[in-house]
N, C-alpha and C. Protein backbone atom coordinates (compact mmCIF):
# COMPACT_ATOMS: atom_id res chain seq x y z
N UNK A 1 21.01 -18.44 -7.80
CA UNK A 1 19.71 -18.33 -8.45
C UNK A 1 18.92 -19.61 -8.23
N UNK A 2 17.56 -19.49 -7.89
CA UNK A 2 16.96 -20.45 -8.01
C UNK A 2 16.58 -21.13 -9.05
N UNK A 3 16.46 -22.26 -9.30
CA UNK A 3 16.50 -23.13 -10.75
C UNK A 3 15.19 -24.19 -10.51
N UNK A 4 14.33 -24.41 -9.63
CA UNK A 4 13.47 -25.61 -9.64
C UNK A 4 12.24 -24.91 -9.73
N UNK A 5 11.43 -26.03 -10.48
CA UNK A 5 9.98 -25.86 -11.03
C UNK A 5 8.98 -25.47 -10.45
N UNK A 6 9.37 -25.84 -8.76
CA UNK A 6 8.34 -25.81 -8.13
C UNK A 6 8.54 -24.83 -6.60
N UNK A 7 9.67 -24.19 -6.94
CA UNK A 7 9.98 -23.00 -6.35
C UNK A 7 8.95 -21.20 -7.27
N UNK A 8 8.27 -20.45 -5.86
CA UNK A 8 8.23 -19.29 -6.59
C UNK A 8 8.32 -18.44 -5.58
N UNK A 9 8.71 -17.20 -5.77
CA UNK A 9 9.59 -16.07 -4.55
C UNK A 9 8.07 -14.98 -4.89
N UNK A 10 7.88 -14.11 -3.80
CA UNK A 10 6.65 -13.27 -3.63
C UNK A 10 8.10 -12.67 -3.43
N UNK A 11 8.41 -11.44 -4.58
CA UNK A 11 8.77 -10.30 -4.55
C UNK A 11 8.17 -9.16 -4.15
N UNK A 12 8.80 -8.14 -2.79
CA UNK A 12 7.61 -7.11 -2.32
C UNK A 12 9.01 -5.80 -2.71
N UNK A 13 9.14 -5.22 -3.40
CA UNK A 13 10.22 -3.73 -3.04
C UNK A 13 9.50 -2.68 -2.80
N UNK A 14 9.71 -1.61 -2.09
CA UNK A 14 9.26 -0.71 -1.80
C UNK A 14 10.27 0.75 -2.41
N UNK A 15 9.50 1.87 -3.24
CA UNK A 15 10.40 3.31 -3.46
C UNK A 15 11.52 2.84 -4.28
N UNK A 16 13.05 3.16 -3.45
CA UNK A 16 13.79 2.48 -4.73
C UNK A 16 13.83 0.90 -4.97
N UNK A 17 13.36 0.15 -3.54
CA UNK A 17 13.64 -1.06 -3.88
C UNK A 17 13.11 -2.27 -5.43
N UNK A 18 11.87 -1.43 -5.62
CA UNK A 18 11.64 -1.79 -7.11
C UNK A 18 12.63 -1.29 -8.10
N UNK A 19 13.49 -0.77 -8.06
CA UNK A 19 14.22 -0.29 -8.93
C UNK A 19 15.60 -1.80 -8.52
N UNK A 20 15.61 -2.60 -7.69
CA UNK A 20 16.27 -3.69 -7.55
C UNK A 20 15.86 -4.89 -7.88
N UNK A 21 14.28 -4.29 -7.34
CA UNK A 21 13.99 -5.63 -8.41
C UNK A 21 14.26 -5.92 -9.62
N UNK A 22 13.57 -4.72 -10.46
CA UNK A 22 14.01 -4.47 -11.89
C UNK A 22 15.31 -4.87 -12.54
N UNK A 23 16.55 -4.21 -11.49
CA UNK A 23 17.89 -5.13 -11.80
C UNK A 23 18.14 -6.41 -12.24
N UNK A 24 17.28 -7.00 -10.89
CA UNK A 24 16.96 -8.72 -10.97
C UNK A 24 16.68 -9.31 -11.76
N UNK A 25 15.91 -9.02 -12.74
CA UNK A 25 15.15 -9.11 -13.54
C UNK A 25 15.54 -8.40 -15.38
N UNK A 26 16.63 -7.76 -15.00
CA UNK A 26 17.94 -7.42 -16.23
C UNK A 26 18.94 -8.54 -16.16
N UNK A 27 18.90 -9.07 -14.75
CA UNK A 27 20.31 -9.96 -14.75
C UNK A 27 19.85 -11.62 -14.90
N UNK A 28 18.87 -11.83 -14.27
CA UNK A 28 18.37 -12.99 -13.96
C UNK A 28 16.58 -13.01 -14.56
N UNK A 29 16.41 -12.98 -16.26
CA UNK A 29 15.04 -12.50 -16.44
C UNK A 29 14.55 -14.05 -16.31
N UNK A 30 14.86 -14.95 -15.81
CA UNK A 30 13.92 -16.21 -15.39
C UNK A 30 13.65 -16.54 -14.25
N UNK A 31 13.92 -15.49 -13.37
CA UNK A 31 13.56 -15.46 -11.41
C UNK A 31 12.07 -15.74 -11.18
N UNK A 32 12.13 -17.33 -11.08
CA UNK A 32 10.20 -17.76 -10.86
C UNK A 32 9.93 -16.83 -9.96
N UNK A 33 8.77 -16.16 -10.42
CA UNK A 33 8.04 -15.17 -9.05
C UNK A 33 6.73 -15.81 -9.07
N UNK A 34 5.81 -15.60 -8.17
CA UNK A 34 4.66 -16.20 -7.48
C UNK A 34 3.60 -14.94 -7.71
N UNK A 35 4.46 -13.56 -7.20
CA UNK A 35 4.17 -12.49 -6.96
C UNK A 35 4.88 -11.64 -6.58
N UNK A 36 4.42 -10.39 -7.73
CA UNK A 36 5.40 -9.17 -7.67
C UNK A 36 4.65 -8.35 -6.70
N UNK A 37 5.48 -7.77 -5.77
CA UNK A 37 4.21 -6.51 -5.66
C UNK A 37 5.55 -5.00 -5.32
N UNK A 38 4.80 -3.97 -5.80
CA UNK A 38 5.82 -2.64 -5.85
C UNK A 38 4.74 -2.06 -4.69
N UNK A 39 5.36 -1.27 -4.22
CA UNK A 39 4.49 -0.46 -3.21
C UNK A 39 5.52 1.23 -3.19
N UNK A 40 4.61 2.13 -3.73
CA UNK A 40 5.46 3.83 -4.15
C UNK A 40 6.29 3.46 -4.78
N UNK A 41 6.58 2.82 -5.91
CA UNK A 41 7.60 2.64 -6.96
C UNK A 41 8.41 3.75 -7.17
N UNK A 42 9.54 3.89 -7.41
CA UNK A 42 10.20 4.91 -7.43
C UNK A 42 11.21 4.39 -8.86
N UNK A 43 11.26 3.50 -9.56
CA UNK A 43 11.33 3.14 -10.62
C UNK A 43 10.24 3.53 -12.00
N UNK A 44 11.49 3.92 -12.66
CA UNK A 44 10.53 4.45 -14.16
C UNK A 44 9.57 3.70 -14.89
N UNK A 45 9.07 4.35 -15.49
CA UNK A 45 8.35 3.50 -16.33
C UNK A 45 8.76 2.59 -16.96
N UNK A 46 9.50 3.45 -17.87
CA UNK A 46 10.19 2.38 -18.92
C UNK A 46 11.05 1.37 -18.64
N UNK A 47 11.71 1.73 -17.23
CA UNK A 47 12.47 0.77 -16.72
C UNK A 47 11.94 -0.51 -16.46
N UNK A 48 10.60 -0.80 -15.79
CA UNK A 48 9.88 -1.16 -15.08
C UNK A 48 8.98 -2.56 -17.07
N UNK A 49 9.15 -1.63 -17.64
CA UNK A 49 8.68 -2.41 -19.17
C UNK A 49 9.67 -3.41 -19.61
N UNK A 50 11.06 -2.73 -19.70
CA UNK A 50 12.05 -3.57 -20.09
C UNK A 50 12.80 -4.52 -18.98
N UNK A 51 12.24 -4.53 -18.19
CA UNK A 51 12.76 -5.87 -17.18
C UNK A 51 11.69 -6.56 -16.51
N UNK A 52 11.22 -6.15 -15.70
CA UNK A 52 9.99 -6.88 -14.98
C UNK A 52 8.78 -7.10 -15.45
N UNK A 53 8.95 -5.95 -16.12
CA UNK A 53 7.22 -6.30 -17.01
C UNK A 53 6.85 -7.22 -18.34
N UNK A 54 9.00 -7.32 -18.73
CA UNK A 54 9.15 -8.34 -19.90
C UNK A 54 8.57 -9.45 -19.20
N UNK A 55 9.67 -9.72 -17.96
CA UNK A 55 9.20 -11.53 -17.21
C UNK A 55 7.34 -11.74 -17.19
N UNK A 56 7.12 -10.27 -16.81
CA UNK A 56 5.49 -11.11 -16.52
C UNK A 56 4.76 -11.26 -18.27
N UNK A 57 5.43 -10.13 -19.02
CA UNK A 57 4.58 -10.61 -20.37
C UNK A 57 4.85 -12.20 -20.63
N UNK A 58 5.97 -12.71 -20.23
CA UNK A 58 6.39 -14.03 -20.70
C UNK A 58 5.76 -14.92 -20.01
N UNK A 59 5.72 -14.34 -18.54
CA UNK A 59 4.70 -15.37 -17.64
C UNK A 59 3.50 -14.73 -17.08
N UNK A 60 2.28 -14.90 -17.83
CA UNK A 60 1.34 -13.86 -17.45
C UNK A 60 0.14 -14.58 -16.29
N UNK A 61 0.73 -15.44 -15.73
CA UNK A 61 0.08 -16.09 -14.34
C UNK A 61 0.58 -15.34 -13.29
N UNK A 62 1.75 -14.73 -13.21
CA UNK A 62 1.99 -14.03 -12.76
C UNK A 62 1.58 -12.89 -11.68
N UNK A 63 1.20 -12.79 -10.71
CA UNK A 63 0.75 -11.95 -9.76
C UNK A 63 1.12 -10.60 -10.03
N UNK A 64 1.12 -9.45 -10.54
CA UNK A 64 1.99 -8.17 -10.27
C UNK A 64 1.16 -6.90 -9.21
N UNK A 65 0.78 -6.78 -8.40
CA UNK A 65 0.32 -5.53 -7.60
C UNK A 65 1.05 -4.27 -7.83
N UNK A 66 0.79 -2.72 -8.23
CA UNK A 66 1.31 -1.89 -8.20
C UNK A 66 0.61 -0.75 -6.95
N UNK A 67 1.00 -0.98 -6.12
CA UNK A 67 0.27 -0.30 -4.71
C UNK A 67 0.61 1.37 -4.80
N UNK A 68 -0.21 2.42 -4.19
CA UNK A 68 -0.02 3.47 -4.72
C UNK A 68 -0.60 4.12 -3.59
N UNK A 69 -0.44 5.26 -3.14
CA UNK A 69 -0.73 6.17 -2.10
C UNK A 69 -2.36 6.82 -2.88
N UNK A 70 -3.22 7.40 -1.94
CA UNK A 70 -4.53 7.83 -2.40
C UNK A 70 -3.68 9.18 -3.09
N UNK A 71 -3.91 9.53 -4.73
CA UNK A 71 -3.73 10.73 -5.22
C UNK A 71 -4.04 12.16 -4.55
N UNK A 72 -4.36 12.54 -3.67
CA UNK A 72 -4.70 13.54 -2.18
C UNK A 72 -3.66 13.16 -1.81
N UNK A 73 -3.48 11.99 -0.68
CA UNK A 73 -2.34 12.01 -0.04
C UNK A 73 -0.92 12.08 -0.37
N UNK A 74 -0.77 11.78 -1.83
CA UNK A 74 0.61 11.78 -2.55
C UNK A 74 0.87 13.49 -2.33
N UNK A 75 -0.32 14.17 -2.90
CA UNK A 75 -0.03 15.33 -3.36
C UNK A 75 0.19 16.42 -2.00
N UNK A 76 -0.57 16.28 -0.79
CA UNK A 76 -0.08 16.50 0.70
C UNK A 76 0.62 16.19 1.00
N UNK A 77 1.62 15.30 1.12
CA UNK A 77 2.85 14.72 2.21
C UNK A 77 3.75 16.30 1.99
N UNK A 78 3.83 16.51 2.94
CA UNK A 78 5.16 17.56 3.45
C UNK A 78 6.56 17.14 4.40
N UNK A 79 7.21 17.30 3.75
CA UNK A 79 8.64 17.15 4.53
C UNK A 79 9.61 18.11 4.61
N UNK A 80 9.31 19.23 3.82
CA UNK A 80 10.08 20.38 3.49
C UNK A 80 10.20 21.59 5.16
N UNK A 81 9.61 21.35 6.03
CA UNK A 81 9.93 22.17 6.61
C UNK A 81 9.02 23.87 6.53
N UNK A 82 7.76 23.65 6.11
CA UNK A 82 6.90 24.51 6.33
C UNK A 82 7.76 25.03 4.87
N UNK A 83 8.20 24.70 4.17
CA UNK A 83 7.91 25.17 2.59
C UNK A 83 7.04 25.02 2.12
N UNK A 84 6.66 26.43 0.43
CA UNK A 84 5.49 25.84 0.12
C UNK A 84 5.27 24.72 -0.92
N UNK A 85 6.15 24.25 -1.12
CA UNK A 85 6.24 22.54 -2.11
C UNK A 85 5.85 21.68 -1.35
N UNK A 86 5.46 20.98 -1.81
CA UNK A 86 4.36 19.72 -1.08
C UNK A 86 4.55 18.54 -2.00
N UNK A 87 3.96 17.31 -1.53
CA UNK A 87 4.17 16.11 -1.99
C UNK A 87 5.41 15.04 -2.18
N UNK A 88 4.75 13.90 -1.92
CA UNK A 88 5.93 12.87 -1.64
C UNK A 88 7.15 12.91 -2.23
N UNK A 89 7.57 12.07 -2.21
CA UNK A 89 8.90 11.65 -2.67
C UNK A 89 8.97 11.79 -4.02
N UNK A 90 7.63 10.86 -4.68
CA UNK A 90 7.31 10.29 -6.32
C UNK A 90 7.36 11.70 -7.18
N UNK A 91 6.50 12.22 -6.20
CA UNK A 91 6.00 14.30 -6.86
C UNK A 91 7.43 14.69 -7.05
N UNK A 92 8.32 14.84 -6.04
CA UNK A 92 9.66 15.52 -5.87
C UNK A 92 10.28 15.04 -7.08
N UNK A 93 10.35 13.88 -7.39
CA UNK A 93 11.35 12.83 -8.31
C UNK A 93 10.47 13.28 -9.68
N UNK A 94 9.33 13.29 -9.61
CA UNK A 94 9.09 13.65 -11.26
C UNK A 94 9.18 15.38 -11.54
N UNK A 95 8.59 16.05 -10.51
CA UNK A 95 8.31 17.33 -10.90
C UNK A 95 9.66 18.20 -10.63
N UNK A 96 10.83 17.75 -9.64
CA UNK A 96 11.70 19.29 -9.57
C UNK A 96 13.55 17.89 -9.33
N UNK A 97 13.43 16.73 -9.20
CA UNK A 97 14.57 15.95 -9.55
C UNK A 97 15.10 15.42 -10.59
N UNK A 98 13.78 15.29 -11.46
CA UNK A 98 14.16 14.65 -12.57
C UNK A 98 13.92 15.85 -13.54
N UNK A 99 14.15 15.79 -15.16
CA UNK A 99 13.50 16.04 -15.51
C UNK A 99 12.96 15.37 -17.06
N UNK A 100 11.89 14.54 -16.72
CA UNK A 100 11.39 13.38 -17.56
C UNK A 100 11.19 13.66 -19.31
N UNK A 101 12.42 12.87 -19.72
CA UNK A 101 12.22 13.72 -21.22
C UNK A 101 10.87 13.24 -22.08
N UNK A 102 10.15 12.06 -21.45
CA UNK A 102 9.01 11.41 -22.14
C UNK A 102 7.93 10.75 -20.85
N UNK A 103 6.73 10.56 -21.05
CA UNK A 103 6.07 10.05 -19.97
C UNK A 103 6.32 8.69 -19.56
N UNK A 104 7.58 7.69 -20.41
CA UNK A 104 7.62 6.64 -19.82
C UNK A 104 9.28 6.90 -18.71
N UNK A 105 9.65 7.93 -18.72
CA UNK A 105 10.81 8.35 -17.58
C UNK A 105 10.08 8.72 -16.28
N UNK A 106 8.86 8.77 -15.85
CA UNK A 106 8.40 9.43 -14.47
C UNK A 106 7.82 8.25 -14.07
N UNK A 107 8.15 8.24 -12.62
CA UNK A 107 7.66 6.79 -11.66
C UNK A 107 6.52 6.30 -12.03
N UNK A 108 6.37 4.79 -11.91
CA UNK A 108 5.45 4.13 -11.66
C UNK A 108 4.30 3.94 -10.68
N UNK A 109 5.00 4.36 -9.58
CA UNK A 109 4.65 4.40 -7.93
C UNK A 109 3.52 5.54 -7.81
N UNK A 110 3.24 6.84 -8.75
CA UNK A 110 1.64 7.35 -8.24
C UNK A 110 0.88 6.82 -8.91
N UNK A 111 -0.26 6.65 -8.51
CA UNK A 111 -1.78 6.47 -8.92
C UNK A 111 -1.89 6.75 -10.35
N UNK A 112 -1.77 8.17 -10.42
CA UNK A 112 -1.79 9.15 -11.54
C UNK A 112 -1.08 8.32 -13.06
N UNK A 113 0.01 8.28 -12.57
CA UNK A 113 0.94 7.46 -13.33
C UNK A 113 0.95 6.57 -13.97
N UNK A 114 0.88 5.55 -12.93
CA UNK A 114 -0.11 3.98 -13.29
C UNK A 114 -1.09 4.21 -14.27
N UNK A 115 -1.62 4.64 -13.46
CA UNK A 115 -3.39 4.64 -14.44
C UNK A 115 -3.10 5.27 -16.34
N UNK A 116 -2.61 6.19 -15.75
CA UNK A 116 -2.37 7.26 -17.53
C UNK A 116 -1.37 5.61 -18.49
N UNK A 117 -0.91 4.88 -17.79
CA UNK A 117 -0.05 4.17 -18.23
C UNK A 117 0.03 3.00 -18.11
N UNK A 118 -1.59 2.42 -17.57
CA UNK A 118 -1.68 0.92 -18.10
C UNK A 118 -1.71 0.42 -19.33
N UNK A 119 -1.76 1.23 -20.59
CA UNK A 119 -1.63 0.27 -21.54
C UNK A 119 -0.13 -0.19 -22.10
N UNK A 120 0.69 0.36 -21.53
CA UNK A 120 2.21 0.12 -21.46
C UNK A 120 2.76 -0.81 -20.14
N UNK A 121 1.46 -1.07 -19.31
CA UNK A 121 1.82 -2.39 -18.52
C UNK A 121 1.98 -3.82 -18.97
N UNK A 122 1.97 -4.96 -18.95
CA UNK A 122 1.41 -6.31 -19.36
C UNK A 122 0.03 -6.54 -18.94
N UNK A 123 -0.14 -6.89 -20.58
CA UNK A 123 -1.46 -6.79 -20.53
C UNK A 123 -2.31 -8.55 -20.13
N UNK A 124 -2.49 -8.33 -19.26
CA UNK A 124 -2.89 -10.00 -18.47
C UNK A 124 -3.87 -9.14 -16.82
N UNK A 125 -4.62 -10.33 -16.70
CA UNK A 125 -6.13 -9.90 -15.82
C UNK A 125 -4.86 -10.13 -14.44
N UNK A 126 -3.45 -10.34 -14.35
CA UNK A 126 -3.06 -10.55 -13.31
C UNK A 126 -2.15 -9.32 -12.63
N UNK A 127 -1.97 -8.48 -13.83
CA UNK A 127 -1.80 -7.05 -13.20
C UNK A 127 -2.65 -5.91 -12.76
N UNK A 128 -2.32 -5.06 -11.33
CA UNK A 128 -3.20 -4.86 -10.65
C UNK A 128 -2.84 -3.91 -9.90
N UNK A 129 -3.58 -2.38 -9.88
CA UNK A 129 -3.30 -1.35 -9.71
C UNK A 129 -4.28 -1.11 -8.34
N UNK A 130 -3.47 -0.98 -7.05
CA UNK A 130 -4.17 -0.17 -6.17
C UNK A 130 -4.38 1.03 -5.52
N UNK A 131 -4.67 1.81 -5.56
CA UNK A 131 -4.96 3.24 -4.65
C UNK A 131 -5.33 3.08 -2.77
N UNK A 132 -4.80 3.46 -2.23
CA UNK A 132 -5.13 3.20 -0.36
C UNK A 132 -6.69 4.78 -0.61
N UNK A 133 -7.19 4.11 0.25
CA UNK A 133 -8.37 5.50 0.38
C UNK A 133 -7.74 6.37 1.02
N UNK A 134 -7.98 7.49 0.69
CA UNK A 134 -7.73 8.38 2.07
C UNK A 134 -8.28 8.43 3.17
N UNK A 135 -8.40 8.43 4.08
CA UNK A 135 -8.51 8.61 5.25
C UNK A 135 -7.85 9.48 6.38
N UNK A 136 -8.89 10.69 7.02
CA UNK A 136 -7.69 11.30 7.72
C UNK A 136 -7.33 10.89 9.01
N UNK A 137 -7.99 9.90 9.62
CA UNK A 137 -7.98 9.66 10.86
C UNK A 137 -7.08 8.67 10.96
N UNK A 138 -5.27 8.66 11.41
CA UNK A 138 -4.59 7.95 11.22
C UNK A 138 -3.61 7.97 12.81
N UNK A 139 -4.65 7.58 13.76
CA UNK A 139 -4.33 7.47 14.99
C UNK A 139 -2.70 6.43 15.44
N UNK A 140 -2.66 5.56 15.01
CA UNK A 140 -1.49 4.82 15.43
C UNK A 140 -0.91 4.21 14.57
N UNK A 141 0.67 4.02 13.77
CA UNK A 141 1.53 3.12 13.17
C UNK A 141 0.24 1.66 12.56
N UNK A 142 0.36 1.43 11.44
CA UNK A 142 -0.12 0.10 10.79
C UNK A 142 -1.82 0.09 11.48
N UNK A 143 -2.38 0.87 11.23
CA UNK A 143 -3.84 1.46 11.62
C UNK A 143 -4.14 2.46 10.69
N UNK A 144 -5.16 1.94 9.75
CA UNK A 144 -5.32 2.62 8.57
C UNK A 144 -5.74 2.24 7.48
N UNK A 145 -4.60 3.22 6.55
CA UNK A 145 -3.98 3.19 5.62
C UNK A 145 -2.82 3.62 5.48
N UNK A 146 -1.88 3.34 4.08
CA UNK A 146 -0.18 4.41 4.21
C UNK A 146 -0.70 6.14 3.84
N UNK A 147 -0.31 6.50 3.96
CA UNK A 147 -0.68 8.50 3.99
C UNK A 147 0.40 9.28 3.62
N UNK A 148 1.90 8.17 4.05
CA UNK A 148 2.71 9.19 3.24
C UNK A 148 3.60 8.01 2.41
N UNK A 149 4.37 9.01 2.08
CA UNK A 149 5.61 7.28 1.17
C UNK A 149 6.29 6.76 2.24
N UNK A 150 6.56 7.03 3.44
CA UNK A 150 7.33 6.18 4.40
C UNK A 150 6.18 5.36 5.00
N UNK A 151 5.26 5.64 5.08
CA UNK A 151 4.00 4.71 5.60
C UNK A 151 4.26 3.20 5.14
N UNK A 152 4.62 2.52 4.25
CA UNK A 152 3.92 1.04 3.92
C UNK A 152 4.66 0.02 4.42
N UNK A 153 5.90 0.52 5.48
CA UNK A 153 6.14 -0.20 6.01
C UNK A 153 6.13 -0.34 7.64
N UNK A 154 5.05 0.17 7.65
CA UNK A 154 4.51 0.62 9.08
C UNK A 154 3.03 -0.60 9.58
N UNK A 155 3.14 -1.41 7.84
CA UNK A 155 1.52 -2.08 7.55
C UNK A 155 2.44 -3.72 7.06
N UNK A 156 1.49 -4.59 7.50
CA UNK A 156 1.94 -6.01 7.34
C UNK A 156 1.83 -6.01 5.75
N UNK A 157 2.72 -4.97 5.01
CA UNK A 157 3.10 -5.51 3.66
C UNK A 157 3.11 -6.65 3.25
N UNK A 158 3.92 -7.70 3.81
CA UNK A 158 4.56 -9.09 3.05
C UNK A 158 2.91 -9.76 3.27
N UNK A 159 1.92 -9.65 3.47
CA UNK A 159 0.20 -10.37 3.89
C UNK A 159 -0.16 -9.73 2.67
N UNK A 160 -0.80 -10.90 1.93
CA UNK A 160 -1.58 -10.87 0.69
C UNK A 160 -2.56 -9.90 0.83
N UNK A 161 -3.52 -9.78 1.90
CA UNK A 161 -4.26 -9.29 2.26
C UNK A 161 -4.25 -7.53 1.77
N UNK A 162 -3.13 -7.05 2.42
CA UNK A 162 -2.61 -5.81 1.84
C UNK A 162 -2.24 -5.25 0.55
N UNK A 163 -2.70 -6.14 -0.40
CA UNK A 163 -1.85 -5.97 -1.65
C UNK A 163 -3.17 -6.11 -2.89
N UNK A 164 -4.26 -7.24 -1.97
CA UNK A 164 -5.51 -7.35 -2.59
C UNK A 164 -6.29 -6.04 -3.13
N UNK A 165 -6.85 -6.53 -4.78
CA UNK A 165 -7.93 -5.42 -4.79
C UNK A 165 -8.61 -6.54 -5.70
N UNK A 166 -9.92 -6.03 -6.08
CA UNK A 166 -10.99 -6.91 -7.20
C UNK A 166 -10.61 -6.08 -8.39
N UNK A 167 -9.64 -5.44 -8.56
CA UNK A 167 -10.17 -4.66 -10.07
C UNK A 167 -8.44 -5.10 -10.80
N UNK A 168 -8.74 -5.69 -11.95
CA UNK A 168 -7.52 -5.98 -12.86
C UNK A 168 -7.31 -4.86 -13.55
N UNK A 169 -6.26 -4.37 -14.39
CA UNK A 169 -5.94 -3.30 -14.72
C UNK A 169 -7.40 -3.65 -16.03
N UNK A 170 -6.81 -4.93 -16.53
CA UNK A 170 -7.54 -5.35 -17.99
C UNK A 170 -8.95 -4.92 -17.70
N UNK A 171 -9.47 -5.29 -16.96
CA UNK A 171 -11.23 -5.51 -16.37
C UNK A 171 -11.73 -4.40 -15.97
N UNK A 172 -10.09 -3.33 -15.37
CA UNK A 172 -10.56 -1.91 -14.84
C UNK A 172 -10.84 -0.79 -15.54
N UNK A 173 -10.35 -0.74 -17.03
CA UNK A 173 -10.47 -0.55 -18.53
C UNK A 173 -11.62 -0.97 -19.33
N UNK A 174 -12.17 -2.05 -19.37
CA UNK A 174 -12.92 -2.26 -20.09
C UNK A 174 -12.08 -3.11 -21.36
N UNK A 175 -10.94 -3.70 -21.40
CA UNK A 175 -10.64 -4.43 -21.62
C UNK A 175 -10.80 -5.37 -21.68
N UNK A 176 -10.53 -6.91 -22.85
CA UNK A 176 -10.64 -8.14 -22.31
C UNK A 176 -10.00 -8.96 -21.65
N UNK A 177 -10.21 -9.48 -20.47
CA UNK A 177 -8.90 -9.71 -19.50
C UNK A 177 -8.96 -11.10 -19.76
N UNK A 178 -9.12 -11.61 -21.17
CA UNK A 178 -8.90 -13.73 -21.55
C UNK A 178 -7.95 -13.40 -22.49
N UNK A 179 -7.02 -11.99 -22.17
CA UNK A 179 -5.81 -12.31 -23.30
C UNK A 179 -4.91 -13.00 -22.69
């Protein structure tokens, strides 16, 4: 574990890998981070409150990005094989894998999700919910946007750049984001 003051780690997991972070963060809740960022979270809500979201309530300088597929494209992704069920991974896991006994058991990772459930995020102007636009014109690998849940690592993830938005969850609410 890292132990110095002036060390901080840019955490990126992707699908289940936020669900490792989260671990990290059960085992080791003083892991200096710089910046979190989840991209299609595939970790619960509540999971996601009682470990990672404790560290950032405690450290609310904290960077957190929650990156999210355009709500269209979540709900299109097909993998089934010309079945008629549709949608990513996140859809599959809440609507016919799981079955969520409360709204803080269904992923973090859609749009939908997030949003219905920022006030159960940490509440600090440094958490930060993004949506990719849709776009259908998705000619070549990391040209774009992500379109499906295997997409975001097709895109220079670990670049700040990708992770940027102007809207704080606090500020995107109408909230005051000088808590």
């Amino acid at each position: 574990m890292i132990d110095h003051p002036d060390i901080r780690l840019d955490l990126i997991g992707h699908s289940m890998g936020t669900i490792v972070i989260n671990d990290a963060y059960r085992e080791c809740p003083n892991l200096a981070a710089r910046n979190i960022v989840y991209m299609a979270a595939a970790c619960s809500i509540r999971d996601f409150q009682v470990s990672t979201g404790r560290y950032i309530d405690k450290n609310p300088r904290v960077n957190f990005y929650n990156l999210c597929l355009h709500p269209r494209a979540e709900l299109e992704e097909s993998h089934a094989w010309g079945t008629p069920v549709r949608g990513s991974l996140l859809v599959w896991i809440d609507e016919f894998f799981q079955s969520p006994e409360s709204f803080g058991d269904r992923t973090l990772g859609t749009f939908e999700n997030a949003v219905i459930a920022y006030k159960l995020l940490p509440q600090t102007s440094h958490v930060r919910l993004k949506a990719f636009p849709f776009e259908a014109d998705q000619t070549s690998p990391g040209v774009g946007v992500p379109r499906n849940h295997g997409d975001f690592t097709s895109f220079k993830f670990w670049h700040p750049s990708f992770w940027e938005t102007t809207c704080a969850v606090t500020a995107s609410y109408g909230r005051n984001s000088a808590r």
